[in-house]
N, C-alpha and C. Protein backbone atom coordinates (compact mmCIF):
# COMPACT_ATOMS: atom_id res chain seq x y z
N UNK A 1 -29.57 -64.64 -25.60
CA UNK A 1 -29.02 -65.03 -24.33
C UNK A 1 -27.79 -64.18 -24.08
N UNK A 2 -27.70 -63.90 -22.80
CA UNK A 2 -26.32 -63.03 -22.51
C UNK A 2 -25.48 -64.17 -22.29
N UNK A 3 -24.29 -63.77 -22.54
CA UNK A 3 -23.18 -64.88 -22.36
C UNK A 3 -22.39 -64.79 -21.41
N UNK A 4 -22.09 -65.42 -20.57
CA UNK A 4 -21.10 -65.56 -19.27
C UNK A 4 -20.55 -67.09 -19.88
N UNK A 5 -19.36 -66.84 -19.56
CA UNK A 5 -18.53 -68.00 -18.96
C UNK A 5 -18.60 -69.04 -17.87
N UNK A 6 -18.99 -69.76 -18.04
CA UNK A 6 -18.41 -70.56 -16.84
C UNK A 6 -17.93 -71.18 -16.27
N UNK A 7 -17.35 -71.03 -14.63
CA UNK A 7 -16.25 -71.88 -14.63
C UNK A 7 -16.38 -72.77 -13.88
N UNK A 8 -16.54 -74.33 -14.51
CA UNK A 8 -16.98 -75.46 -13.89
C UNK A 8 -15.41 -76.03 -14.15
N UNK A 9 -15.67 -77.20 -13.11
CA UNK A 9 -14.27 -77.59 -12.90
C UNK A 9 -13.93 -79.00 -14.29
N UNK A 10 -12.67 -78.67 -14.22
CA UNK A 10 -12.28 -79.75 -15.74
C UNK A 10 -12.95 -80.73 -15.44
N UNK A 11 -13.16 -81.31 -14.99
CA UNK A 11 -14.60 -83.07 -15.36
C UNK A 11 -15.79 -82.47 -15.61
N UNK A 12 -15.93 -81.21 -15.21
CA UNK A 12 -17.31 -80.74 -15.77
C UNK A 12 -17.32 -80.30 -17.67
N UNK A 13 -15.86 -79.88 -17.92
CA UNK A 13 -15.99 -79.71 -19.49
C UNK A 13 -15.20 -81.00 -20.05
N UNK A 14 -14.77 -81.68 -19.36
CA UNK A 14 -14.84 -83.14 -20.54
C UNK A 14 -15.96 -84.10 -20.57
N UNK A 15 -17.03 -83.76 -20.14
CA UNK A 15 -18.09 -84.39 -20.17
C UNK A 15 -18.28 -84.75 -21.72
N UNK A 16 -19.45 -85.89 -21.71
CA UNK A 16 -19.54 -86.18 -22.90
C UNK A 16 -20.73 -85.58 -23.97
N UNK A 17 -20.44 -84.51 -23.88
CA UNK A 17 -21.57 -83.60 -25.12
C UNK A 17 -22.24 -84.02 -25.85
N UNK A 18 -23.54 -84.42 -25.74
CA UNK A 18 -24.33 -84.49 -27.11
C UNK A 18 -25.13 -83.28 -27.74
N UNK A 19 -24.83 -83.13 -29.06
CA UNK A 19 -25.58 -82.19 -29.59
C UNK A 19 -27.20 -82.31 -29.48
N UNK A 20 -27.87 -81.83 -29.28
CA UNK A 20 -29.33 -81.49 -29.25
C UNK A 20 -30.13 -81.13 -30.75
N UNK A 21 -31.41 -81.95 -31.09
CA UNK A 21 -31.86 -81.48 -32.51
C UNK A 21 -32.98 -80.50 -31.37
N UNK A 22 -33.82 -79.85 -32.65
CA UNK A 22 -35.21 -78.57 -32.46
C UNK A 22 -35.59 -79.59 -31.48
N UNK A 23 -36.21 -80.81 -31.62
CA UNK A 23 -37.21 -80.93 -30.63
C UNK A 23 -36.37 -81.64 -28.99
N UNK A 24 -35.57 -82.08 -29.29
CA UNK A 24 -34.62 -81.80 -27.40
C UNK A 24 -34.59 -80.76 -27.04
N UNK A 25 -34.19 -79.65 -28.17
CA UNK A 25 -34.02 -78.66 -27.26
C UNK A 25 -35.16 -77.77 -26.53
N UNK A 26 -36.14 -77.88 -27.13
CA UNK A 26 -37.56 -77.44 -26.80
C UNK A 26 -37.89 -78.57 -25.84
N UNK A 27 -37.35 -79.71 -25.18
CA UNK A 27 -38.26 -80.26 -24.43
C UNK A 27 -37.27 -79.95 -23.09
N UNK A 28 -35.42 -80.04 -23.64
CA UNK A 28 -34.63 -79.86 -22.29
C UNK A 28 -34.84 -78.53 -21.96
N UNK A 29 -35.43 -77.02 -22.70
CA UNK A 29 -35.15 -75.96 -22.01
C UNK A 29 -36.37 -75.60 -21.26
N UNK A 30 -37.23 -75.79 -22.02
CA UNK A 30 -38.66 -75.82 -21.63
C UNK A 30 -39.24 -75.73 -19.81
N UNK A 31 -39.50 -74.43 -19.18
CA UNK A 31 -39.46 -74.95 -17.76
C UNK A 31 -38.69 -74.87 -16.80
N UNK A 32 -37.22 -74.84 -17.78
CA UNK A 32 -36.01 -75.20 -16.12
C UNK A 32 -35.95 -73.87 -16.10
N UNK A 33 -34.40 -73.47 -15.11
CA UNK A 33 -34.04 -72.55 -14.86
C UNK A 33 -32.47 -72.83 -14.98
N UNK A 34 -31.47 -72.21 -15.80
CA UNK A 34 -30.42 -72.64 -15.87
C UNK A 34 -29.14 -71.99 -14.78
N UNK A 35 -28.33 -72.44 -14.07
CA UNK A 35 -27.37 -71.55 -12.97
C UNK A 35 -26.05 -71.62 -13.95
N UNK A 36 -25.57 -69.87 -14.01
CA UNK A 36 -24.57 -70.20 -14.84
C UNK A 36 -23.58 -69.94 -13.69
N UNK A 37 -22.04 -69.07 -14.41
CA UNK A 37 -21.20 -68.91 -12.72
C UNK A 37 -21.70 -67.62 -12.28
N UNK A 38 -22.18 -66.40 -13.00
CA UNK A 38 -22.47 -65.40 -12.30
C UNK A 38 -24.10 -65.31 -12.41
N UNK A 39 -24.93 -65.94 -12.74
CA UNK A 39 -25.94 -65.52 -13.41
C UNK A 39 -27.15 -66.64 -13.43
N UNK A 40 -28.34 -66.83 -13.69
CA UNK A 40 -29.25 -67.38 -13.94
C UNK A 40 -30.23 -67.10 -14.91
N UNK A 41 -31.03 -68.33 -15.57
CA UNK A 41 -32.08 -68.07 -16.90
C UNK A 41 -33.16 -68.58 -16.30
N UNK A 42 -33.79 -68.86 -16.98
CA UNK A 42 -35.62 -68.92 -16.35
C UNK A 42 -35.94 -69.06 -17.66
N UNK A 43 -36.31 -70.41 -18.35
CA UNK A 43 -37.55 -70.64 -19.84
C UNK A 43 -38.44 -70.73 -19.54
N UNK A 44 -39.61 -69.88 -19.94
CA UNK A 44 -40.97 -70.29 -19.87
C UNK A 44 -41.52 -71.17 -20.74
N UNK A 45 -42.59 -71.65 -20.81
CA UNK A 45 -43.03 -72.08 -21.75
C UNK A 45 -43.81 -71.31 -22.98
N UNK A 46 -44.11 -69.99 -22.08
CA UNK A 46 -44.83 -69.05 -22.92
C UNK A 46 -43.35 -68.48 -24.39
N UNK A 47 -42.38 -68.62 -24.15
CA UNK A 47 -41.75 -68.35 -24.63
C UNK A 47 -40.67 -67.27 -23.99
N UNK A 48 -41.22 -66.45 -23.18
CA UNK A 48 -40.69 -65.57 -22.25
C UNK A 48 -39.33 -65.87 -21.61
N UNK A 49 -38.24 -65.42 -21.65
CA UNK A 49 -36.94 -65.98 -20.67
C UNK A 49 -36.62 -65.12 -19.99
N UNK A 50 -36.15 -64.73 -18.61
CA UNK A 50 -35.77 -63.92 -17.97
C UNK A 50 -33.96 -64.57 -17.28
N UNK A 51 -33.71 -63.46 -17.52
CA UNK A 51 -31.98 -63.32 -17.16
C UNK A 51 -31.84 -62.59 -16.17
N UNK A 52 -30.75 -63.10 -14.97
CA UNK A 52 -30.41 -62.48 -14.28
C UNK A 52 -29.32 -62.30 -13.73
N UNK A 53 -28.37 -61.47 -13.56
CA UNK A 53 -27.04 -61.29 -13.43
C UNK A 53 -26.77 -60.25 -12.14
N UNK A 54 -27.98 -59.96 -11.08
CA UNK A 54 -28.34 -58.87 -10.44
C UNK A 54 -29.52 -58.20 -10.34
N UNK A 55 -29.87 -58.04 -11.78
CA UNK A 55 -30.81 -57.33 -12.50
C UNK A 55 -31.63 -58.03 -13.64
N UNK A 56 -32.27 -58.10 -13.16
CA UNK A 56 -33.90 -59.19 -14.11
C UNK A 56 -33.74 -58.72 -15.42
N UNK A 57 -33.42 -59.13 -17.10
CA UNK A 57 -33.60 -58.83 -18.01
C UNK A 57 -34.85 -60.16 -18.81
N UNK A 58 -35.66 -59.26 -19.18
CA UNK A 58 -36.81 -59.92 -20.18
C UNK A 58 -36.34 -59.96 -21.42
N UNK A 59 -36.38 -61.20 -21.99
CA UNK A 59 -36.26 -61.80 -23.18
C UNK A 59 -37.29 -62.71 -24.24
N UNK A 60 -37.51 -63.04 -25.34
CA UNK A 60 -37.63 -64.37 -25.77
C UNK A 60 -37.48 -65.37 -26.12
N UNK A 61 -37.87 -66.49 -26.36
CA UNK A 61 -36.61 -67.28 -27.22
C UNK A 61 -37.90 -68.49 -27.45
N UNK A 62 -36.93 -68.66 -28.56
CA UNK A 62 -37.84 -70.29 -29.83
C UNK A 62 -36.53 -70.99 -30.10
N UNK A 63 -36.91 -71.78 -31.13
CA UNK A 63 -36.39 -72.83 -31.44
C UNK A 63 -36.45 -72.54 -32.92
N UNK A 64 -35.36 -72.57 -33.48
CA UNK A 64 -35.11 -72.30 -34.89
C UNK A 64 -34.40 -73.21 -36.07
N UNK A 65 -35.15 -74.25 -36.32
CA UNK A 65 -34.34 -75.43 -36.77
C UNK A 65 -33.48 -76.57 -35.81
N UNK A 66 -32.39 -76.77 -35.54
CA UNK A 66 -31.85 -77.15 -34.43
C UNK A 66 -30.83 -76.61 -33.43
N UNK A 67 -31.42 -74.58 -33.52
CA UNK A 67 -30.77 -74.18 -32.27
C UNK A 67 -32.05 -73.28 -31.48
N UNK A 68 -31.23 -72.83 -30.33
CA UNK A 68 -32.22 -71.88 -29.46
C UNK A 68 -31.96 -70.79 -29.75
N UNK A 69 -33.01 -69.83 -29.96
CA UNK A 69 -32.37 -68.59 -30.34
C UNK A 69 -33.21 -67.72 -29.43
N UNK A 70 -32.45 -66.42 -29.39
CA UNK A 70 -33.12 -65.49 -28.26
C UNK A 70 -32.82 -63.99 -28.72
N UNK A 71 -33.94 -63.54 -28.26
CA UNK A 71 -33.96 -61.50 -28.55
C UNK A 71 -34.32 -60.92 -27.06
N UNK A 72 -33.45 -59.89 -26.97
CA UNK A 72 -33.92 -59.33 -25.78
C UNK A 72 -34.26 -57.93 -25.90
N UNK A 73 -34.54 -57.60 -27.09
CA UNK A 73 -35.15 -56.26 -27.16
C UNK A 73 -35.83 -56.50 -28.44
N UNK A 74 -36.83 -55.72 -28.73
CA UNK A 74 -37.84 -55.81 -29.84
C UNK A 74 -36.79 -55.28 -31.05
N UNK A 75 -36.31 -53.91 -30.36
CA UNK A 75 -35.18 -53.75 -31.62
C UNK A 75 -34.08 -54.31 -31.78
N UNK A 76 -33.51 -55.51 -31.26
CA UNK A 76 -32.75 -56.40 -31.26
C UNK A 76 -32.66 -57.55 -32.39
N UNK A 77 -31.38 -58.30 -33.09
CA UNK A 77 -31.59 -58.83 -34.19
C UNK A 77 -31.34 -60.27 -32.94
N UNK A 78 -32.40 -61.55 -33.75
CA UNK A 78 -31.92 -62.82 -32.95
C UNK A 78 -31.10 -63.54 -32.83
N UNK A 79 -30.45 -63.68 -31.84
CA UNK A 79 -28.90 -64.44 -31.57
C UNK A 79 -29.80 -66.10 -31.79
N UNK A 80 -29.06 -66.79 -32.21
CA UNK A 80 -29.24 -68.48 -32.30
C UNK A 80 -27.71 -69.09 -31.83
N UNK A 81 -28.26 -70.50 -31.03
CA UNK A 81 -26.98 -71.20 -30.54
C UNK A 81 -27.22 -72.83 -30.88
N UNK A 82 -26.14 -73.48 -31.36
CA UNK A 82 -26.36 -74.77 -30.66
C UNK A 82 -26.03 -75.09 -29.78
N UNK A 83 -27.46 -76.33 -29.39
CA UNK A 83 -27.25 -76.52 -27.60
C UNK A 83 -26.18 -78.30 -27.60
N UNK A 84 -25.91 -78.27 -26.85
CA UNK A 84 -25.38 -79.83 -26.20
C UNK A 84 -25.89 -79.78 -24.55
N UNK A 85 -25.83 -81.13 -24.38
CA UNK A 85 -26.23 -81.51 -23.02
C UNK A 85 -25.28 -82.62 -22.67
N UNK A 86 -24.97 -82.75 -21.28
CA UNK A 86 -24.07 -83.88 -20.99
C UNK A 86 -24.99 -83.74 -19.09
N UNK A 87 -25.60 -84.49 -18.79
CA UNK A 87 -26.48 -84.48 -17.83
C UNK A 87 -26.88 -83.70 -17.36
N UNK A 88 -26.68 -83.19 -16.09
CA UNK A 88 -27.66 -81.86 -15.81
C UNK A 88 -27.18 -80.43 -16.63
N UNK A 89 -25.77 -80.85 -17.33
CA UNK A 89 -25.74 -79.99 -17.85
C UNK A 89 -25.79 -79.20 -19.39
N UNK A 90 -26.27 -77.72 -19.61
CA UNK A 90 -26.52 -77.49 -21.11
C UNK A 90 -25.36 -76.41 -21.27
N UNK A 91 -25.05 -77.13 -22.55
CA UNK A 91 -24.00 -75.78 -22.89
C UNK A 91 -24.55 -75.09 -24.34
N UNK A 92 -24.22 -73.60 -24.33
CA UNK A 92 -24.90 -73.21 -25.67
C UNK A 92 -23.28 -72.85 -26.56
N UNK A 93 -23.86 -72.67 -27.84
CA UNK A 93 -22.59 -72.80 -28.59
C UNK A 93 -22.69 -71.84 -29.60
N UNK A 94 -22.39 -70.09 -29.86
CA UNK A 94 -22.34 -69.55 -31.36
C UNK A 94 -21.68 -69.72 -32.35
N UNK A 95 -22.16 -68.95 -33.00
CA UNK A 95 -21.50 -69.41 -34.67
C UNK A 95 -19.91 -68.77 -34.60
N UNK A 96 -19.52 -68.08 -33.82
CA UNK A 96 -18.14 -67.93 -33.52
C UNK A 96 -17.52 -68.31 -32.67
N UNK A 97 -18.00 -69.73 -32.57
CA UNK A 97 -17.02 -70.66 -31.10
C UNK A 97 -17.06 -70.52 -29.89
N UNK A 98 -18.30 -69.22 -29.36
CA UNK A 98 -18.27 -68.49 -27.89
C UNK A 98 -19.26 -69.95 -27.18
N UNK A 99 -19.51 -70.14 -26.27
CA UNK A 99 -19.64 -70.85 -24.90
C UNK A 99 -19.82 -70.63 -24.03
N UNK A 100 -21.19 -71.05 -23.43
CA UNK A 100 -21.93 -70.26 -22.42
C UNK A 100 -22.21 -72.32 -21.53
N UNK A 101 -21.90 -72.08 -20.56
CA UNK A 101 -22.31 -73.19 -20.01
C UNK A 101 -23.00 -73.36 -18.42
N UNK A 102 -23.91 -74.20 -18.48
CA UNK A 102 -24.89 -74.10 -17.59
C UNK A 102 -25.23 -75.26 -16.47
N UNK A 103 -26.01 -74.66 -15.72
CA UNK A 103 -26.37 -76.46 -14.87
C UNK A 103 -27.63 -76.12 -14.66
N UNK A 104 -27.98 -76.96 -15.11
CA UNK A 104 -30.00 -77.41 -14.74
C UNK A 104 -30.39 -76.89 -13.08
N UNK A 105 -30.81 -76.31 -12.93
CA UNK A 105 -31.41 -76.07 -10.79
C UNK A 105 -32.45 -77.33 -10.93
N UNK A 106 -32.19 -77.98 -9.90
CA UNK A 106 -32.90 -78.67 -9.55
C UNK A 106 -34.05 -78.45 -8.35
């Protein structure tokens, strides 16, 4: 996943976070399309994710124990995140504290 920031307003990050195990997160990503502040995702079910920031980038992504993980190039090594959700919204989380946060399109 590419990472953007986003900037939702403070009641949007004191929400109440729950962490997500493998199978939430395969059922909350499954399908949607996520709006970040500059950018949008697209999960398929095929596995396929497409990113867009302007410019359409093709990706994949699974489920790897209890995070989402994603490659966007074949010669690419796989990034993994944990997810949380606090209603429509998902936030992803790396192993170095970075934060990518999202809102479900409805």
């Amino acid at each position: 996943m590419f990472l953007a920031l986003a900037n939702f307003t403070s009641a949007d990050q004191e929400k109440d976070w729950q962490e997500l195990n493998g199978a939430e997160i395969e059922k909350a990503l499954t399908g949607i399309t996520l709006d970040y502040a500059f950018a949008w995702q697209e999960f398929r079910a095929s596995g396929k994710t497409l990113y867009n920031s302007g410019a359409g980038n093709w990706g994949i992504w699974r489920v790897e124990g209890n995070q989402y993980c994603s490659q966007w190039s074949l010669r690419d090594l796989w990034g993994c995140y944990w997810v949380l959700r606090a209603g429509d919204h998902i936030r992803f989380t790396g192993k170095h504290g970075d934060i990518t946060d999202g809102r479900i399109r409805k």
